[in-house]
Structures are given as structure tokens and as C-alpha cells.
Protein backbone atom coordinates (compact mmCIF):
# COMPACT_ATOMS: atom_id res chain seq x y z
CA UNK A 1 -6.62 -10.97 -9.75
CA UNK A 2 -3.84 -9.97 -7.09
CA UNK A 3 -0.32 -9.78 -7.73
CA UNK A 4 2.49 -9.81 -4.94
CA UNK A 5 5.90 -7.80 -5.46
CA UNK A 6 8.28 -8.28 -2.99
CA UNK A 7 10.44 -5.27 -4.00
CA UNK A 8 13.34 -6.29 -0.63
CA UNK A 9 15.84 -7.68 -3.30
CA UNK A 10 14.61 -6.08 -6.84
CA UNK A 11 14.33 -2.76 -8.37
CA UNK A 12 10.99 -2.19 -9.41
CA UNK A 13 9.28 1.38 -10.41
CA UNK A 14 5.87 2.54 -10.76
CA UNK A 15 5.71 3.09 -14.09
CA UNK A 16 6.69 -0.87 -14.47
CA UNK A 17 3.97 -1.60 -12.18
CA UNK A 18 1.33 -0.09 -13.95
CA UNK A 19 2.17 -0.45 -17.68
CA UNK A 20 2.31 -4.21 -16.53
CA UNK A 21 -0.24 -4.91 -14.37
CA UNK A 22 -2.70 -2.02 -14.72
CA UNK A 23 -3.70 -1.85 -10.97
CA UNK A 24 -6.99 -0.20 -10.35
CA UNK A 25 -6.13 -0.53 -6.38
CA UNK A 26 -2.70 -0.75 -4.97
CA UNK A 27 -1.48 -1.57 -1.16
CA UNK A 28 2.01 -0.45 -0.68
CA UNK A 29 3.23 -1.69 2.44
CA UNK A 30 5.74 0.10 4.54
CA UNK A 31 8.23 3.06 3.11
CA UNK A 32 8.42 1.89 -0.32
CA UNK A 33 7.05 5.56 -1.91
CA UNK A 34 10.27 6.30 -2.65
CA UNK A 35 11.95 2.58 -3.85
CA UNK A 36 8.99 2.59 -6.67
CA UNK A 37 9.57 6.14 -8.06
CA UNK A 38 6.03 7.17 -7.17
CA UNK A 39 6.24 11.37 -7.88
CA UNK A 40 4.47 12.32 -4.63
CA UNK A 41 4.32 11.16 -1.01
CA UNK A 42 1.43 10.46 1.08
CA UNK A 43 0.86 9.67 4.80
CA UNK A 44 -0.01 5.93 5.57
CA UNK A 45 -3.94 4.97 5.70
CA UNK A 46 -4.82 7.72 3.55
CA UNK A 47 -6.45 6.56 0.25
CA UNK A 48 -4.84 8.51 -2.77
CA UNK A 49 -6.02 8.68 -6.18
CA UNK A 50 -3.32 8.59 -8.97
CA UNK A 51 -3.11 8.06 -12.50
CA UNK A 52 -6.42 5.84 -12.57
CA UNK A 53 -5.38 3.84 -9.23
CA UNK A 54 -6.65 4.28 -5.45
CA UNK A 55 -3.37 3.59 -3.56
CA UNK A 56 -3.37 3.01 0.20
CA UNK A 57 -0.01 2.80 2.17
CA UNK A 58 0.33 0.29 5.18
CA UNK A 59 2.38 0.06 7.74
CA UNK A 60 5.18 -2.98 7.64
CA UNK A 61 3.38 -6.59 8.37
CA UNK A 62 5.87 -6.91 11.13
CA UNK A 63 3.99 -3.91 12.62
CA UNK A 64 0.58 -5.85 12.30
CA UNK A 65 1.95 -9.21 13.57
CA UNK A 66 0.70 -9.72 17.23
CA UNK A 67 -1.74 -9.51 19.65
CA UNK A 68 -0.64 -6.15 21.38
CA UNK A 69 -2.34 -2.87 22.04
CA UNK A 70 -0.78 -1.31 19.55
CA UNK A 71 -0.55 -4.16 16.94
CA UNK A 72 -4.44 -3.91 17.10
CA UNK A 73 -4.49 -0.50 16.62
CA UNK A 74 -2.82 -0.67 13.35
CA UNK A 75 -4.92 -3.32 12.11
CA UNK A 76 -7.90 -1.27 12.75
CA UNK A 77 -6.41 2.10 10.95
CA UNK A 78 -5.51 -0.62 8.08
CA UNK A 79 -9.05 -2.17 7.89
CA UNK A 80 -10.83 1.29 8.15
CA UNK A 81 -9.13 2.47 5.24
CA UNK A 82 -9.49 -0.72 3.16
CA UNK A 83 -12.91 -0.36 3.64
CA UNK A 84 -13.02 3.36 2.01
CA UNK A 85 -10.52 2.27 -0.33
CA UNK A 86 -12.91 -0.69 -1.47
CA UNK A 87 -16.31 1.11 -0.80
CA UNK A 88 -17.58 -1.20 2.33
């Protein structure tokens, strides 16, 4: 199962997250560390283990939208660690 929470216009905290959906993987995408209450902060595209959960942080999908040098360069650092996150 995957679940989706768009966080822009709600107030939404880690604890909420887990107790309800008891994530065993979760992809945080841009600087939302801090709107979810997580205790610690970690760099983006590094897998973290917490509280029985392998979290990866993303950059924001505006960042991976296009075709640019860049763009493609974030997609990469994304897939590489979705594949350690996931075991591939």
C-alpha cells in the first residue's frame, strides 16, 4: 500500500504518521524534517533508519521536473538511493 500526504495546507507530525499508517519506508520530499516533528535531521539521499522505518529525503518534484543537466542529476541521486533504500 502507498499513502500520499500533502502536508502544504495541513499540520501533520510524525508521530501521527506512524501510529496511523505504520510506514516501514518513508519518502519525505523537500524540507519537511522540521513541519513533521521528526527529532533529528538528515541530509537528502541518505537512507536513515528510525523507529522501525528507512526514511529517505528527496529533493522538491519541481527540482526533478525537466529535462536539464541538473534535473537529471537529481533523478539519478534519487533513484540510487531508492535502490539502497529498497534493496535493488
Amino acid at each position: 500500500d502507498v499513502a500520499i500526504i500533502n502536508i502544504q495546507n495541513q499540520s501533520v507530525q510524525y508521530k501521527q504518521i506512524k501510529q496511523l499508517l505504520q510506514p516501514s519506508y518513508l519518502l519525505l520530499m523537500g524540507n519537511v524534517i522540521k513541519k513533521i516533528s521528526l527529532p533529528f535531521i538528515f541530509p537528502e539521499y541518505k537512507v536513515q533508519q528510525y523507529d522501525n522505518c528507512d526514511m529517505l529525503i528527496a529533493s522538491d518534484l519541481e527540482k526533478l521536473l525537466g529535462q536539464t543537466e541538473a534535473v537529471k542529476i537529481e533523478k539519478r541521486r534519487l533513484w540510487e538511493s531508492l535502490k539502497l533504500i529498497f534493496k535493488l
